[in-house]
PDB file of N, CA and C in Angstrom:
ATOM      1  N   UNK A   1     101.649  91.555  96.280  1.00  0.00           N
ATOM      2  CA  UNK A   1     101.328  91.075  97.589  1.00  0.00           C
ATOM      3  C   UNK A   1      99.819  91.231  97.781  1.00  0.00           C
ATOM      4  N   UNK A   2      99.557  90.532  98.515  1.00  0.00           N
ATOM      5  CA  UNK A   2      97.860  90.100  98.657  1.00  0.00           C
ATOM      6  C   UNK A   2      97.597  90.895  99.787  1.00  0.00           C
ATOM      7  N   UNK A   3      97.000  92.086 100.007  1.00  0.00           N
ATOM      8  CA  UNK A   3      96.967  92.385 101.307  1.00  0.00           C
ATOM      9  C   UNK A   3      95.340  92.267 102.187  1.00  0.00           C
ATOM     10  N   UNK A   4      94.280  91.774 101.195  1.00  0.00           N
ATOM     11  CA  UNK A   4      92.917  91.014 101.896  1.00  0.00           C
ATOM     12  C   UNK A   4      92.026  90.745 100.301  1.00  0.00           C
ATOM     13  N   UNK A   5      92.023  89.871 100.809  1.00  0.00           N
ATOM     14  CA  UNK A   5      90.556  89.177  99.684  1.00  0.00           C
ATOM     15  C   UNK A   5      89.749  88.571 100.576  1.00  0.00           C
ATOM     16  N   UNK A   6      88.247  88.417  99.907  1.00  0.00           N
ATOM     17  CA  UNK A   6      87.041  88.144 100.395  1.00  0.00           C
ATOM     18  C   UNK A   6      86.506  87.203  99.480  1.00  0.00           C
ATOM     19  N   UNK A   7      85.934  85.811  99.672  1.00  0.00           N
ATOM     20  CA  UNK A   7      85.035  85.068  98.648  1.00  0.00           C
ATOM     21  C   UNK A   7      83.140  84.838  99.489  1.00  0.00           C
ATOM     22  N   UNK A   8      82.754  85.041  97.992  1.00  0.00           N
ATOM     23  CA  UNK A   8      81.933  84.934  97.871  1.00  0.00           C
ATOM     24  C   UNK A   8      80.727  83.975  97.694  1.00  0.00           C
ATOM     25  N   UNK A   9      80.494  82.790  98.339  1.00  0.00           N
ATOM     26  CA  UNK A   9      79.740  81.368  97.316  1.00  0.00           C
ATOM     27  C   UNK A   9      78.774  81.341  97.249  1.00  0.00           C
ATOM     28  N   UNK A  10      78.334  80.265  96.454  1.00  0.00           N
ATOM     29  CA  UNK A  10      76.411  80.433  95.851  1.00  0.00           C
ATOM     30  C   UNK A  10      76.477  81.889  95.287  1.00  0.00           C
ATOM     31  N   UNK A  11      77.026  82.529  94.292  1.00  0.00           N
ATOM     32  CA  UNK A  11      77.382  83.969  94.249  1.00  0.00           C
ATOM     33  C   UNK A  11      75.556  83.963  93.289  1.00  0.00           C
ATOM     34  N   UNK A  12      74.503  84.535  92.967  1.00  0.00           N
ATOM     35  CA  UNK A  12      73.709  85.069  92.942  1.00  0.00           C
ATOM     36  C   UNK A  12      72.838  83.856  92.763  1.00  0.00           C
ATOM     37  N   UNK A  13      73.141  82.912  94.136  1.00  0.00           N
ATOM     38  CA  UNK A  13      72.148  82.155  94.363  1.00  0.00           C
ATOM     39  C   UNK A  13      72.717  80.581  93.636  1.00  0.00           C
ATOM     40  N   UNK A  14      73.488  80.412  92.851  1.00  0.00           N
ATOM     41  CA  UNK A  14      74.124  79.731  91.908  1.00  0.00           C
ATOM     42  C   UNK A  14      75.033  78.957  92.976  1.00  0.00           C
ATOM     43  N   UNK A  15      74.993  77.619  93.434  1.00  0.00           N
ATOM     44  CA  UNK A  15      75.888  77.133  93.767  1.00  0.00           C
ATOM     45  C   UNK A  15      77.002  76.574  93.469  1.00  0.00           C
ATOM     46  N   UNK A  16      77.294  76.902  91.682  1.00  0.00           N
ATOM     47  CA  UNK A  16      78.483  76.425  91.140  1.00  0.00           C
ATOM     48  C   UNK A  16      79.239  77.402  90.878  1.00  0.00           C
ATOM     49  N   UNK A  17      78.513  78.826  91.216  1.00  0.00           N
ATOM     50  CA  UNK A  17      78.900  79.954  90.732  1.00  0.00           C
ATOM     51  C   UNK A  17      79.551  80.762  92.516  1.00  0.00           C
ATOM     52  N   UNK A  18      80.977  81.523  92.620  1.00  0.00           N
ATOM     53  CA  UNK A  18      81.851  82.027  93.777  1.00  0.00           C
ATOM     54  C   UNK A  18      82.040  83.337  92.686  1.00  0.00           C
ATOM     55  N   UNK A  19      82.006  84.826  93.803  1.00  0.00           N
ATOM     56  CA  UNK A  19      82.949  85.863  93.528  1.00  0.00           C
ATOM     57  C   UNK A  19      83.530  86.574  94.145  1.00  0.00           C
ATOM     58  N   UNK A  20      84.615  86.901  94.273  1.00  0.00           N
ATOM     59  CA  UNK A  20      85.811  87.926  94.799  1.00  0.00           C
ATOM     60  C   UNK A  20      86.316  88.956  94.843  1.00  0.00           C
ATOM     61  N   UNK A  21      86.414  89.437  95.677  1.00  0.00           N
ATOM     62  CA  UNK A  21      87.639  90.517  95.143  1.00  0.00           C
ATOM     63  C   UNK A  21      88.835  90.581  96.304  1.00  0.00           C
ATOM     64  N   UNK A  22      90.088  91.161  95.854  1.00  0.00           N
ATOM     65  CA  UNK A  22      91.110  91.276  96.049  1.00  0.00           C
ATOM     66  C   UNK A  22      91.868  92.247  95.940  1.00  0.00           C
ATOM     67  N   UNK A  23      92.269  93.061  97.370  1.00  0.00           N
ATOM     68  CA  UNK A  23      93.240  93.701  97.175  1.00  0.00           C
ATOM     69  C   UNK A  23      94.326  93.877  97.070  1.00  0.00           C
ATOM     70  N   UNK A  24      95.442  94.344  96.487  1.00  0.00           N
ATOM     71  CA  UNK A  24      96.967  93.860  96.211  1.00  0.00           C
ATOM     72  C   UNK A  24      97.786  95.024  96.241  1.00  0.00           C
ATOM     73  N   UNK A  25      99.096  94.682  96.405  1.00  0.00           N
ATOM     74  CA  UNK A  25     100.273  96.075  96.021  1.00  0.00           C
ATOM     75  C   UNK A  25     101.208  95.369  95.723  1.00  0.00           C
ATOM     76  N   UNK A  26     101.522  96.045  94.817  1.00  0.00           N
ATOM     77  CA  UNK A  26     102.940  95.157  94.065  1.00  0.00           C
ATOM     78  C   UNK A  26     103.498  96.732  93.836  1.00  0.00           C
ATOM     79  N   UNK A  27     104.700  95.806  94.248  1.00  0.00           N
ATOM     80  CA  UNK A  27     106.525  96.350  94.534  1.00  0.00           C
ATOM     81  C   UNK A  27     106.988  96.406  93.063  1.00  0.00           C
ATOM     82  N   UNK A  28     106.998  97.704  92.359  1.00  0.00           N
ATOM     83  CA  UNK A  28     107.721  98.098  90.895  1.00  0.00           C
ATOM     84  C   UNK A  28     109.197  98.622  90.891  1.00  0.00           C
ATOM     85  N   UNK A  29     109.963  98.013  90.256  1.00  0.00           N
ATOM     86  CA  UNK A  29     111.099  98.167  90.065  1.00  0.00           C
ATOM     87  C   UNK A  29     111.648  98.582  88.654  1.00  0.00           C
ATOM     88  N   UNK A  30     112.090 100.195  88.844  1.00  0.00           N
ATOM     89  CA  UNK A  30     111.991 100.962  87.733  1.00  0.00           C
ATOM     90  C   UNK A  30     113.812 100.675  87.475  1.00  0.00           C
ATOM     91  N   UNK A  31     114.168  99.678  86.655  1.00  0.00           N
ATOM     92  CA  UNK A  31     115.997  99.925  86.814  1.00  0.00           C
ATOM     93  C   UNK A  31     116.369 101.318  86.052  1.00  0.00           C
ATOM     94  N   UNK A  32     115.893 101.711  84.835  1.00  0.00           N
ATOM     95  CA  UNK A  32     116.719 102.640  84.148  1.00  0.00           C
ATOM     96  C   UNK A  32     116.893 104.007  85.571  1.00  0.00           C
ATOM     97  N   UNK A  33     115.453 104.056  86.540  1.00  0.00           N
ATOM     98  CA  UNK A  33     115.859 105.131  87.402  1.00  0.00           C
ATOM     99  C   UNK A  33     116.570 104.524  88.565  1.00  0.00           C
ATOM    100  N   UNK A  34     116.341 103.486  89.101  1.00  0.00           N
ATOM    101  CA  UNK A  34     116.922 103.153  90.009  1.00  0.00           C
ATOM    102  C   UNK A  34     116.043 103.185  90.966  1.00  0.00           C
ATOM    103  N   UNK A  35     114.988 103.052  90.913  1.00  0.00           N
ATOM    104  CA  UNK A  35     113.971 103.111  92.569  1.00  0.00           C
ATOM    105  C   UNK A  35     113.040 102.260  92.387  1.00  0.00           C
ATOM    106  N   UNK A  36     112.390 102.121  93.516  1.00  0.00           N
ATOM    107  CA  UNK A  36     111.194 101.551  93.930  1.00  0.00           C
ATOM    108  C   UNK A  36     109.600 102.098  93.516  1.00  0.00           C
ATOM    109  N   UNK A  37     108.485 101.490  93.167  1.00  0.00           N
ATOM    110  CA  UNK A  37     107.342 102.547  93.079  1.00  0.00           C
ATOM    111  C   UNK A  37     106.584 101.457  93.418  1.00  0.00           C
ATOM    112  N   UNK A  38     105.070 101.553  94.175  1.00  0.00           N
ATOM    113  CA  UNK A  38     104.452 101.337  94.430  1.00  0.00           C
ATOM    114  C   UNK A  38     102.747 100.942  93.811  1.00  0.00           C
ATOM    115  N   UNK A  39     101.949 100.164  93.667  1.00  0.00           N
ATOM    116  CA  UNK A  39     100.827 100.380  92.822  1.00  0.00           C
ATOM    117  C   UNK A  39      99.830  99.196  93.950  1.00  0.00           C
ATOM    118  N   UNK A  40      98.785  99.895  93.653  1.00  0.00           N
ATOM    119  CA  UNK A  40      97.346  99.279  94.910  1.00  0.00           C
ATOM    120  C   UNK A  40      96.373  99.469  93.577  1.00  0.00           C
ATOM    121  N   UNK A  41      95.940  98.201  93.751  1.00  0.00           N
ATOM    122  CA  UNK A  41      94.502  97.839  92.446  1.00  0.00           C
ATOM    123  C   UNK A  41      93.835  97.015  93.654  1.00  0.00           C
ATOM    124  N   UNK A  42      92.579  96.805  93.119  1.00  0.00           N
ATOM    125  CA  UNK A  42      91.696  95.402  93.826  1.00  0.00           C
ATOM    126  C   UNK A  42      90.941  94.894  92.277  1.00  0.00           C
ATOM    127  N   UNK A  43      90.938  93.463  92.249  1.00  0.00           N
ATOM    128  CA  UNK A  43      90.937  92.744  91.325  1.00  0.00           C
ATOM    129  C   UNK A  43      89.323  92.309  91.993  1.00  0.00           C
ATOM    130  N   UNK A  44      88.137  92.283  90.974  1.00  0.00           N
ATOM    131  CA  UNK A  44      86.609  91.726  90.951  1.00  0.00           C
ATOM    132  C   UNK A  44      86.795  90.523  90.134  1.00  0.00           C
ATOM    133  N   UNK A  45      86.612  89.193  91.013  1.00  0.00           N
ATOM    134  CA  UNK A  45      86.353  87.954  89.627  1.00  0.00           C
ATOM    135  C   UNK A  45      85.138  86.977  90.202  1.00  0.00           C
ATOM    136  N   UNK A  46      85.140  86.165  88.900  1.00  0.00           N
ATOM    137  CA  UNK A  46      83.822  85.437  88.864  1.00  0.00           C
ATOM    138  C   UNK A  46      84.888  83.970  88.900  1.00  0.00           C
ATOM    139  N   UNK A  47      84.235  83.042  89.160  1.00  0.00           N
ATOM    140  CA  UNK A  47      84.416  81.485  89.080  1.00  0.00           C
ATOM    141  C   UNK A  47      83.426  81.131  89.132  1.00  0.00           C
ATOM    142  N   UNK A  48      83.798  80.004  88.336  1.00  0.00           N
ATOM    143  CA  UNK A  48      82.811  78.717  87.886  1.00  0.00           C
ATOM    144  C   UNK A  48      83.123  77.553  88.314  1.00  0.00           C
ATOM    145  N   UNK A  49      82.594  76.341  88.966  1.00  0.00           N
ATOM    146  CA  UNK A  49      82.623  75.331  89.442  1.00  0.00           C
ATOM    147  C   UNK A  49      82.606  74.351  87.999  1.00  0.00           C
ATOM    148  N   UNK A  50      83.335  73.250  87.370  1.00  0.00           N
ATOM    149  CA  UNK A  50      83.358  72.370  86.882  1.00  0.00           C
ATOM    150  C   UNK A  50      83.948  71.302  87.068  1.00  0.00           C
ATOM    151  N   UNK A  51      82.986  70.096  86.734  1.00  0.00           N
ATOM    152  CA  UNK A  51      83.812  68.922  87.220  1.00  0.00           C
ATOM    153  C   UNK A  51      84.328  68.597  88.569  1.00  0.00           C
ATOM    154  N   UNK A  52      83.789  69.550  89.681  1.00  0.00           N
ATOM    155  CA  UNK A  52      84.291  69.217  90.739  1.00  0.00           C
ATOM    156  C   UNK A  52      85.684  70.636  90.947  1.00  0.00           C
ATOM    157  N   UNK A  53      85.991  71.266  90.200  1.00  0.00           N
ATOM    158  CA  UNK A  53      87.133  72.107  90.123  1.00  0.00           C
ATOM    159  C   UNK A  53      86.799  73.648  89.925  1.00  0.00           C
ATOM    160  N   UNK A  54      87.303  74.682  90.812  1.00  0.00           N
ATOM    161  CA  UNK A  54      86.742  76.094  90.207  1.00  0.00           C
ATOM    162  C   UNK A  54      87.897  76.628  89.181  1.00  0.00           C
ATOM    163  N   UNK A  55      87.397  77.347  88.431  1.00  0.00           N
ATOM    164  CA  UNK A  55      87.833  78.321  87.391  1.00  0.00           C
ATOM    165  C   UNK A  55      87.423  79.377  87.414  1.00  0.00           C
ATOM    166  N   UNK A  56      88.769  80.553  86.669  1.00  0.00           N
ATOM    167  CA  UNK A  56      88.317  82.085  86.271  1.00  0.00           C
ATOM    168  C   UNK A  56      87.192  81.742  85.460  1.00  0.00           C
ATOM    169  N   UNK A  57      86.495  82.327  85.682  1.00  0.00           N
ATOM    170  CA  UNK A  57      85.263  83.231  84.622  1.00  0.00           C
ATOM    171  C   UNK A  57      85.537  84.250  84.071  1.00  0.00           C
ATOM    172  N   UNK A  58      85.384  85.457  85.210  1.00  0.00           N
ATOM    173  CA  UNK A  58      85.788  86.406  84.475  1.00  0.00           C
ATOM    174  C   UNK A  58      86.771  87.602  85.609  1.00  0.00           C
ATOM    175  N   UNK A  59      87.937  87.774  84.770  1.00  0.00           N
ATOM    176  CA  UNK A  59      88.601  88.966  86.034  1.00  0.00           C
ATOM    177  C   UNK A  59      88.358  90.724  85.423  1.00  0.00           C
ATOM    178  N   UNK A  60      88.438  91.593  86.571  1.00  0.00           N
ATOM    179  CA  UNK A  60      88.262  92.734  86.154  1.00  0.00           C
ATOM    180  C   UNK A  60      89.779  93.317  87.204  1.00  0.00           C
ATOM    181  N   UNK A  61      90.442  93.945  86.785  1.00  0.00           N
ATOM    182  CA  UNK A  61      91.167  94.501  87.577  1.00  0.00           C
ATOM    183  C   UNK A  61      90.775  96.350  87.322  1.00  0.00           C
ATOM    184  N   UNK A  62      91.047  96.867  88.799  1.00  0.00           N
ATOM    185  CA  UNK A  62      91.189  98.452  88.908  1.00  0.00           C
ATOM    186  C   UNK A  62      92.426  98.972  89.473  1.00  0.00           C
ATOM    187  N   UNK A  63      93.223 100.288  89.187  1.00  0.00           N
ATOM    188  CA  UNK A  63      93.925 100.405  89.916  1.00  0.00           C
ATOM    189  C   UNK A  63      93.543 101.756  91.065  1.00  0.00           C
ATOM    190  N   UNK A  64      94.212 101.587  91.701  1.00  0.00           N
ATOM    191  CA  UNK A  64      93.341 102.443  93.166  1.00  0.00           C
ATOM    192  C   UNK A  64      94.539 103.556  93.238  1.00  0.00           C
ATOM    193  N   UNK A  65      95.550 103.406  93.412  1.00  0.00           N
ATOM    194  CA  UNK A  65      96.788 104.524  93.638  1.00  0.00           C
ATOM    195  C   UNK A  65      97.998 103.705  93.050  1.00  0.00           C
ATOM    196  N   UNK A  66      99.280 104.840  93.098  1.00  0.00           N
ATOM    197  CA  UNK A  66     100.421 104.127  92.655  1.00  0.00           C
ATOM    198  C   UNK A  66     101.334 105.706  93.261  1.00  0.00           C
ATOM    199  N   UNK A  67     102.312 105.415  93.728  1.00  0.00           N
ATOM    200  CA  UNK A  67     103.604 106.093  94.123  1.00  0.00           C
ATOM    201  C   UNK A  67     104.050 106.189  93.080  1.00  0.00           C
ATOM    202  N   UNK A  68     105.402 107.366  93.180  1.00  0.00           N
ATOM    203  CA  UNK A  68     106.822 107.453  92.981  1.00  0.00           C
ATOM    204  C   UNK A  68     106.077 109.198  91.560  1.00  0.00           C
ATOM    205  N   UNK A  69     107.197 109.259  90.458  1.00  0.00           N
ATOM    206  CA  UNK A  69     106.931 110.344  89.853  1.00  0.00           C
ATOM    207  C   UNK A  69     105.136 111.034  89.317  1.00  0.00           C
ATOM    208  N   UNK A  70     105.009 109.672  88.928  1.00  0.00           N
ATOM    209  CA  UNK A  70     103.314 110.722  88.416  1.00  0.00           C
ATOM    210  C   UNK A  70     102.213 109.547  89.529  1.00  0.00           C
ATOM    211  N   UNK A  71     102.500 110.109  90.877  1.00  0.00           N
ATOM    212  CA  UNK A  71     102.008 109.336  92.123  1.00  0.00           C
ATOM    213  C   UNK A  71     100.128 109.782  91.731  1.00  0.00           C
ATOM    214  N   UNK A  72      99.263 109.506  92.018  1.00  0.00           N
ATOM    215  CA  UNK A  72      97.910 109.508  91.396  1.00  0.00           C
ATOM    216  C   UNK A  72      97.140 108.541  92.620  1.00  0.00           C
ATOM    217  N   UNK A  73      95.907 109.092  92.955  1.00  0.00           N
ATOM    218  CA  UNK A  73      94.788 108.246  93.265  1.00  0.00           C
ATOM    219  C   UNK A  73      93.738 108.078  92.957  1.00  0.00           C
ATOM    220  N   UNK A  74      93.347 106.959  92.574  1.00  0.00           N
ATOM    221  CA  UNK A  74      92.240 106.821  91.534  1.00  0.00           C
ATOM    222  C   UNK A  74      90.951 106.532  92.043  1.00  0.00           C
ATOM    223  N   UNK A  75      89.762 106.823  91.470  1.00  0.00           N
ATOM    224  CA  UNK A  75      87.825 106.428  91.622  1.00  0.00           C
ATOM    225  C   UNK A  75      88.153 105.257  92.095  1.00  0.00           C
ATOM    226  N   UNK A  76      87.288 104.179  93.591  1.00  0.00           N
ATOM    227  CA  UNK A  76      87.009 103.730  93.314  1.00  0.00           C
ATOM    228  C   UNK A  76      85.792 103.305  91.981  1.00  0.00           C
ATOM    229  N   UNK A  77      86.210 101.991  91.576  1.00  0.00           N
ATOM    230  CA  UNK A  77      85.173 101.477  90.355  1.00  0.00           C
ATOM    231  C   UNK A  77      84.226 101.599  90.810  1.00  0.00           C
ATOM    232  N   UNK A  78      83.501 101.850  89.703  1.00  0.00           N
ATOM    233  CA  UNK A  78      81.623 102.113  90.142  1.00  0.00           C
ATOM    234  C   UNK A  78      81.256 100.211  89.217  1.00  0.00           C
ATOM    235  N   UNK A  79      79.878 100.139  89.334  1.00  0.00           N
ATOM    236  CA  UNK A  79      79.388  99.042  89.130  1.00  0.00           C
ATOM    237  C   UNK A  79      78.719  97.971  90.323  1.00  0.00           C
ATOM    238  N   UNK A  80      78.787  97.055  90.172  1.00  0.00           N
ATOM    239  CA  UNK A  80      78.545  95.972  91.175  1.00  0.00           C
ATOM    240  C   UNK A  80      79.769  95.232  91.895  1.00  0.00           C
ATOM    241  N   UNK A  81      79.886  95.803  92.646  1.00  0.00           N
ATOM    242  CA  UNK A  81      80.807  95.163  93.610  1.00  0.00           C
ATOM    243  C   UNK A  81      79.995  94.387  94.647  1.00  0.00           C
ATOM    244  N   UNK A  82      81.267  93.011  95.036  1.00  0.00           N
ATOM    245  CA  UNK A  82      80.875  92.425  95.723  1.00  0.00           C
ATOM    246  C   UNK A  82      81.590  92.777  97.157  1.00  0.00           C
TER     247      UNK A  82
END
């Protein structure tokens, strides 16, 4: 599930060039235990404009936390965020 993304255009001045990021949680379904678990990443990507059409460039995914037995919260990523 998408719970906010942000775009970016003309991304470093480049008008064929957009970047993003995205935060998400997706619903894990463990059958051998029988439950539910949880996981929150935000995804950094690049697009490229061609032909009139955008494309991935490049994706980076992080994960931020995750529920259920080995529940964990993680660094945000260091680097250049947009």
């Amino acid at each position: 599930m998408i719970l906010n993304t942000r775009i970016f255009l003309n991304h470093d001045g480049d008008p064929d060039q957009a970047a993003a990021r995205m935060y998400i949680n997706e619903l894990r379904h463990d059958q051998t235990a029988g439950r539910f678990t949880h996981a929150y990443g935000i995804y950094h990507d690049i697009y490229r404009r061609r032909d009139g059409r955008w494309w991935f460039a490049q994706r980076r995914y992080s994960s931020l936390a995750r529920t259920g037995r080995d529940a964990e919260v993680f660094d945000f990523p260091a680097g250049n965020q947009f």
